[in-house]
PDB file of N, CA and C in Angstrom:
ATOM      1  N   UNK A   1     -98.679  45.343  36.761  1.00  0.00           N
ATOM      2  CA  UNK A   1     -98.558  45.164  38.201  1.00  0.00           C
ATOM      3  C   UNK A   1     -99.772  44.423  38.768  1.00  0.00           C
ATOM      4  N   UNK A   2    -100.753  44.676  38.053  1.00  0.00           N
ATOM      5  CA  UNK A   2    -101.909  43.592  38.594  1.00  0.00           C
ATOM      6  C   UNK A   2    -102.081  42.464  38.355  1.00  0.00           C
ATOM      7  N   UNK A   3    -101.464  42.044  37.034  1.00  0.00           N
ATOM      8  CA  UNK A   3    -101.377  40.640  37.149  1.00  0.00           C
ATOM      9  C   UNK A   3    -100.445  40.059  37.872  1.00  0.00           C
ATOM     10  N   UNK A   4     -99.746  40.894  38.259  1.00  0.00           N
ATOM     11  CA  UNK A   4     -98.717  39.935  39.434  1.00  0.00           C
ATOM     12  C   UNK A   4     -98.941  39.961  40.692  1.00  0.00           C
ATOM     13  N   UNK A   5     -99.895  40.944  41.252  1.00  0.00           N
ATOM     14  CA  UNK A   5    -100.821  40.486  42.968  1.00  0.00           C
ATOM     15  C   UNK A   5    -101.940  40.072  42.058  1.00  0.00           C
ATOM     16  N   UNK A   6    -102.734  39.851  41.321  1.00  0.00           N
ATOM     17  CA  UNK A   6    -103.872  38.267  41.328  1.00  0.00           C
ATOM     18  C   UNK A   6    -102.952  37.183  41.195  1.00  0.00           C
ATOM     19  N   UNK A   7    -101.770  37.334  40.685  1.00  0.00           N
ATOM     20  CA  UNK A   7    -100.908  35.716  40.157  1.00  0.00           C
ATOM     21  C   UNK A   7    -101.054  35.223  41.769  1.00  0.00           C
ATOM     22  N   UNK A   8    -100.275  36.555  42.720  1.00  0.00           N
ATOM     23  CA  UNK A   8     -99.798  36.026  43.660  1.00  0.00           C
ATOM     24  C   UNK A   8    -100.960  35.515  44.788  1.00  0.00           C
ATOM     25  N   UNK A   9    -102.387  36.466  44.361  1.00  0.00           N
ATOM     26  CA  UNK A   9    -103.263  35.587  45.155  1.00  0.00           C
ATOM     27  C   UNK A   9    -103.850  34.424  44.579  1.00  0.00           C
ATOM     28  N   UNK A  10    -103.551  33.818  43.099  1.00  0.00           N
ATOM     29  CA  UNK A  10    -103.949  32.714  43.014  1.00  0.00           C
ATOM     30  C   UNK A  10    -103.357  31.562  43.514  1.00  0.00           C
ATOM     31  N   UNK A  11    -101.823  32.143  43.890  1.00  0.00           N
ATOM     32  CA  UNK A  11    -100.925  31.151  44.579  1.00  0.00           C
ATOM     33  C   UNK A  11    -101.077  30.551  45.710  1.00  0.00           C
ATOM     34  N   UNK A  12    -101.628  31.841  46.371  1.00  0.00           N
ATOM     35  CA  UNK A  12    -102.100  31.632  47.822  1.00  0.00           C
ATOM     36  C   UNK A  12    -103.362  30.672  48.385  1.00  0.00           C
ATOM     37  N   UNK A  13    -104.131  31.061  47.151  1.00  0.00           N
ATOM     38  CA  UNK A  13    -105.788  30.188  47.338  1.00  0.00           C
ATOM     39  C   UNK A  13    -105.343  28.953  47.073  1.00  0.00           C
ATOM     40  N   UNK A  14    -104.261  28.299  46.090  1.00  0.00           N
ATOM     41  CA  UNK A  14    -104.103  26.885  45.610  1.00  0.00           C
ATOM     42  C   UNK A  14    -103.143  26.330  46.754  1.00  0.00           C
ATOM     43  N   UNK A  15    -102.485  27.184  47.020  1.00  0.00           N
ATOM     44  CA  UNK A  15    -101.619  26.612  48.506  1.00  0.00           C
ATOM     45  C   UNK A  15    -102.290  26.272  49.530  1.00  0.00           C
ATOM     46  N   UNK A  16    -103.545  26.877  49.520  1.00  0.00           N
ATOM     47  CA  UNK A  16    -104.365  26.517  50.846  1.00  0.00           C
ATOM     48  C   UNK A  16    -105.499  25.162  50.621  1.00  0.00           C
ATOM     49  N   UNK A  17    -105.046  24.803  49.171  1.00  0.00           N
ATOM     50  CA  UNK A  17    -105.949  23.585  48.968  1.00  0.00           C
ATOM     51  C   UNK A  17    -104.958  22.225  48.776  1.00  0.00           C
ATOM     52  N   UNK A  18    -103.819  22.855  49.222  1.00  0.00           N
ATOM     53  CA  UNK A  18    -103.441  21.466  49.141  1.00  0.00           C
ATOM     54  C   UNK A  18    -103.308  20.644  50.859  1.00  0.00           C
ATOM     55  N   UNK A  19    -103.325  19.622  50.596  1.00  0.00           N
ATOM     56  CA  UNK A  19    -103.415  18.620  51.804  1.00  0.00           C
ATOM     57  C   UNK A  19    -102.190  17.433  51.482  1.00  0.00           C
ATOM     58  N   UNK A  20    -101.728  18.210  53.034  1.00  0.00           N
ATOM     59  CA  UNK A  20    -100.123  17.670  53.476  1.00  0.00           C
ATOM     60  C   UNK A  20    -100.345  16.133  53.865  1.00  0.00           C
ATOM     61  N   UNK A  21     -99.356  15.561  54.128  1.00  0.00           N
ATOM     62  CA  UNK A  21     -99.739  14.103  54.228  1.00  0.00           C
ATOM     63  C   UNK A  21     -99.057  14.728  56.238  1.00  0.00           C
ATOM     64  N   UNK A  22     -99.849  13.138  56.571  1.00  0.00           N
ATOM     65  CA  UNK A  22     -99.903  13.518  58.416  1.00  0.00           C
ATOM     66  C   UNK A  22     -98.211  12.282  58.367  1.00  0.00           C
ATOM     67  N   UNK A  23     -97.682  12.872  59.638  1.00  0.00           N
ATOM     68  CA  UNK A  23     -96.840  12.693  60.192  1.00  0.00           C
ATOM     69  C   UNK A  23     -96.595  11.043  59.474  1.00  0.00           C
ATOM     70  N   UNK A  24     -97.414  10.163  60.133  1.00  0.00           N
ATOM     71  CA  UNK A  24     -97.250   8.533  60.166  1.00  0.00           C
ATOM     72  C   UNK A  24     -96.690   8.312  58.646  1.00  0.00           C
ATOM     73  N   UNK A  25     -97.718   8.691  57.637  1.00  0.00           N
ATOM     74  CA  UNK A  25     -97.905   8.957  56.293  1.00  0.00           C
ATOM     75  C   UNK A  25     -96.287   9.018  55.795  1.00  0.00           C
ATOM     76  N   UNK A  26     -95.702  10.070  56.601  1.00  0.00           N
ATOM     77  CA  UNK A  26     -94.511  11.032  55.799  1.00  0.00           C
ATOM     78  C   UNK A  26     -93.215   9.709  56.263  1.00  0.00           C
ATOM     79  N   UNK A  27     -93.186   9.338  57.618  1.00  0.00           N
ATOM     80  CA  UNK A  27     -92.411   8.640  57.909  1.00  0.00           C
ATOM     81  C   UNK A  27     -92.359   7.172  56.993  1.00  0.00           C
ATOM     82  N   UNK A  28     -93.555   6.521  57.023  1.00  0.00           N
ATOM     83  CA  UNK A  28     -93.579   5.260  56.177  1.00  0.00           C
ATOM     84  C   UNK A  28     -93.012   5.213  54.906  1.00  0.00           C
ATOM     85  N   UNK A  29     -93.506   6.214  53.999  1.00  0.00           N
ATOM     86  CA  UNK A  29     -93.227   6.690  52.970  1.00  0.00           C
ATOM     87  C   UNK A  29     -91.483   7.166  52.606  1.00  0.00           C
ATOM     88  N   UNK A  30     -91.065   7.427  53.774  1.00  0.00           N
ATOM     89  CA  UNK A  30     -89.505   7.330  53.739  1.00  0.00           C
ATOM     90  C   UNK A  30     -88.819   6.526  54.071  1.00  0.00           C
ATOM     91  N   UNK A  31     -89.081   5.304  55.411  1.00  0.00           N
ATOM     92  CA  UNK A  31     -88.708   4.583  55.405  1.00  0.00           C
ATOM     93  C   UNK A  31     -89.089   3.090  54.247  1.00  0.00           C
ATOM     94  N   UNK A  32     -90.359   3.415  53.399  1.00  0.00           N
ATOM     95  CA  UNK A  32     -89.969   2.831  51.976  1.00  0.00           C
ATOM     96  C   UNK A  32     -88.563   2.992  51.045  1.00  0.00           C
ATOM     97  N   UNK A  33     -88.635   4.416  51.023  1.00  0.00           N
ATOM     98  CA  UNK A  33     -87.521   4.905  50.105  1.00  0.00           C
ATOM     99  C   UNK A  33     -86.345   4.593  50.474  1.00  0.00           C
ATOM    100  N   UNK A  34     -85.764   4.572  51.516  1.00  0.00           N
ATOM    101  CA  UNK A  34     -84.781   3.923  51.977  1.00  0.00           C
ATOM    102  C   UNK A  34     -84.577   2.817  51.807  1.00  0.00           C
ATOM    103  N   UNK A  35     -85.425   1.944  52.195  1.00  0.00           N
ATOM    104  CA  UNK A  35     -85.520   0.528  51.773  1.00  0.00           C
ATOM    105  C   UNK A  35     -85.261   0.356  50.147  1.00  0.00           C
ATOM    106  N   UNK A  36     -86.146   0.750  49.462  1.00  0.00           N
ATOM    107  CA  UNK A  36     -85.807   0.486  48.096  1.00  0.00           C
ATOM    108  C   UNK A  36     -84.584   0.716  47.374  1.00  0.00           C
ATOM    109  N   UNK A  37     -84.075   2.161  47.718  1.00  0.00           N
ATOM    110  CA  UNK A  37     -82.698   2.333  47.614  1.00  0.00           C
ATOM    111  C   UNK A  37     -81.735   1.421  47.963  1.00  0.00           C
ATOM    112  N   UNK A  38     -81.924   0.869  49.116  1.00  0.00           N
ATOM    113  CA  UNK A  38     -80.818  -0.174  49.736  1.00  0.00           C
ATOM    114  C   UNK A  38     -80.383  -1.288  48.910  1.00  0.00           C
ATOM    115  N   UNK A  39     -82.303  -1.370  48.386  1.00  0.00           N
ATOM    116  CA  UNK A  39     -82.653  -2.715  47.893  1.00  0.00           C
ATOM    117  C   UNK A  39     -82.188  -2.474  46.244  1.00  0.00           C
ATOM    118  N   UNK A  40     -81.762  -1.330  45.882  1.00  0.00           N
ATOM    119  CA  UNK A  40     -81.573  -1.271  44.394  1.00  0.00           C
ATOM    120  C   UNK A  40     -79.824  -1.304  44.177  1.00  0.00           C
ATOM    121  N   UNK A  41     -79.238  -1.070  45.544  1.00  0.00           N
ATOM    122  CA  UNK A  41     -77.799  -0.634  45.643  1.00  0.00           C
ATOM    123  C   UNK A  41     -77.309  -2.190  46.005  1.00  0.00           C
ATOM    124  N   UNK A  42     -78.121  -2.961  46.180  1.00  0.00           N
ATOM    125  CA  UNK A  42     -77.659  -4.169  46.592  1.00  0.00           C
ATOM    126  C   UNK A  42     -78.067  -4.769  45.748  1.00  0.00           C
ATOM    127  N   UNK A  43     -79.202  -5.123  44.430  1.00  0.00           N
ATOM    128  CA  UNK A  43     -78.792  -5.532  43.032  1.00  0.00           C
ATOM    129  C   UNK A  43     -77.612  -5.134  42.409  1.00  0.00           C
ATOM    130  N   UNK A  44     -77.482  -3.679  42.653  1.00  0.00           N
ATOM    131  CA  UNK A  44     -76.380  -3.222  41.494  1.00  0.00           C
ATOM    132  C   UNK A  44     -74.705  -3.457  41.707  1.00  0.00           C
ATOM    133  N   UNK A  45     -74.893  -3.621  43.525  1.00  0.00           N
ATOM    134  CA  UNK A  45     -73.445  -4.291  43.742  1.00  0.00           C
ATOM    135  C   UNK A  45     -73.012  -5.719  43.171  1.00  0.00           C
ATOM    136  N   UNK A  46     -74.047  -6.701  43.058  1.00  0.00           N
ATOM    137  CA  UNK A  46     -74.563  -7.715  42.732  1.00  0.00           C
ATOM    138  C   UNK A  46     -74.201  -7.626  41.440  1.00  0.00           C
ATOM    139  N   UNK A  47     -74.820  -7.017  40.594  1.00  0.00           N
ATOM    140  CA  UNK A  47     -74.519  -7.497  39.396  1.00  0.00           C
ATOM    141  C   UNK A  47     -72.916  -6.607  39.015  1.00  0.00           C
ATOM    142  N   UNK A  48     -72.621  -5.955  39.407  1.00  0.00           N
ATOM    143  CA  UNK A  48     -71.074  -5.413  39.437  1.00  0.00           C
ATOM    144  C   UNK A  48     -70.345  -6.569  39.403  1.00  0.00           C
ATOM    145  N   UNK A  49     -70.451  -7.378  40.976  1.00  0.00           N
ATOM    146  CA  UNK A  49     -69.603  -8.706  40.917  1.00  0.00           C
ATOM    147  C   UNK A  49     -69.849  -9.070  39.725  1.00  0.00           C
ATOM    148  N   UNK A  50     -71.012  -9.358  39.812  1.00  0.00           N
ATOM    149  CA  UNK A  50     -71.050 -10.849  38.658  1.00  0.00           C
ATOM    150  C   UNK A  50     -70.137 -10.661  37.168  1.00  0.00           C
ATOM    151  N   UNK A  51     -70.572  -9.563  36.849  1.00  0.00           N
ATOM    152  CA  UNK A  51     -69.763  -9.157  35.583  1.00  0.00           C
ATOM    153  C   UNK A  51     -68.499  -8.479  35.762  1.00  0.00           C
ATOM    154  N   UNK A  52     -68.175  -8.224  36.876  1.00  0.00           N
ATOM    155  CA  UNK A  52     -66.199  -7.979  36.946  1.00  0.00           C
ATOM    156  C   UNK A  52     -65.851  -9.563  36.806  1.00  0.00           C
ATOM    157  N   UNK A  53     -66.638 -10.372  37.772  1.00  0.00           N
ATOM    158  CA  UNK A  53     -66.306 -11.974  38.004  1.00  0.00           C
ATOM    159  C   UNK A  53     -65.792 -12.438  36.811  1.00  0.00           C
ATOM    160  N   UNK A  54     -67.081 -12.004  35.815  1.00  0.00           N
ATOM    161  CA  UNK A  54     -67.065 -12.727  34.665  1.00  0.00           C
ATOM    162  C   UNK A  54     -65.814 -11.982  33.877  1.00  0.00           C
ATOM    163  N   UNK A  55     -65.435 -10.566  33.729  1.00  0.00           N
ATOM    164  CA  UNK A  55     -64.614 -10.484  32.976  1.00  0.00           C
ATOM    165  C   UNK A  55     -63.128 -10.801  33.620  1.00  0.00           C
ATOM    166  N   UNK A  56     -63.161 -10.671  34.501  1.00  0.00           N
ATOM    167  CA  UNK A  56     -61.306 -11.380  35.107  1.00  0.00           C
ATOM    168  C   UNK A  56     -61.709 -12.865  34.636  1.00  0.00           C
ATOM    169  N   UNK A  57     -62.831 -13.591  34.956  1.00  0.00           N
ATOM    170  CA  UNK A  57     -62.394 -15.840  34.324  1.00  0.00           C
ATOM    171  C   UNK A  57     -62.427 -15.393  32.526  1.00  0.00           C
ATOM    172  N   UNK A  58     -62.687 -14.354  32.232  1.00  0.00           N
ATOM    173  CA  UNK A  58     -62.625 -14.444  30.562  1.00  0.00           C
ATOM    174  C   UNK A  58     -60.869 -13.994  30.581  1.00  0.00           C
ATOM    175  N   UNK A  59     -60.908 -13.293  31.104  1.00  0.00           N
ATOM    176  CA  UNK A  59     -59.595 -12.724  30.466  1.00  0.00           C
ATOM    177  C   UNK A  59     -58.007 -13.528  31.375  1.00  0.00           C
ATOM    178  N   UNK A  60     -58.395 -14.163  32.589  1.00  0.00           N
ATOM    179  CA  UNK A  60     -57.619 -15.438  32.895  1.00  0.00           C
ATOM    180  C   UNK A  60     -57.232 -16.630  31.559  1.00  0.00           C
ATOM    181  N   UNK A  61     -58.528 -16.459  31.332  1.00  0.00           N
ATOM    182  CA  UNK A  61     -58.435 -17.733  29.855  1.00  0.00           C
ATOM    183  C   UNK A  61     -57.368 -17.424  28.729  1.00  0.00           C
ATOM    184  N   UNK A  62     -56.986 -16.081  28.611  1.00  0.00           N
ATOM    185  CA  UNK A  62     -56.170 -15.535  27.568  1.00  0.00           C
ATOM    186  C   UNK A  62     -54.869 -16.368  27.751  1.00  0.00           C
ATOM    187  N   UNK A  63     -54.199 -16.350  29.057  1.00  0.00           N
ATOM    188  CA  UNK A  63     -53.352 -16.142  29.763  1.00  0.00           C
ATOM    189  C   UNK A  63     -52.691 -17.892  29.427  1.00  0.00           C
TER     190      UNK A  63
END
């Protein structure tokens, strides 16, 4: 039982050393992530076309 109130006050002392990021920080940092996401969903639509493109003119050629 005692190692589990020191566990729980070591939890407490390391929680109090961490440092939150400020408001501006938190927002930028998400409106990155968004962006990049957008920006990764819009390669991958991208290359979707390209290679459906490519397999319907391959398989037109059969025909």
């Amino acid at each position: 039982m005692k190692k589990i109130i020191q566990f729980g006050r070591e939890v407490k002392q390391e929680g109090q050393k961490v440092t939150w990021p400020q408001r501006k920080e938190t927002l930028m940092t998400t409106f990155v992530v968004f962006l990049m996401v957008l920006a990764f969903a819009l390669m991958l639509m991208m290359a979707d076309w390209i290679i459906s493109s490519t397999v319907k003119f391959i398989l037109s050629l059969a025909h």
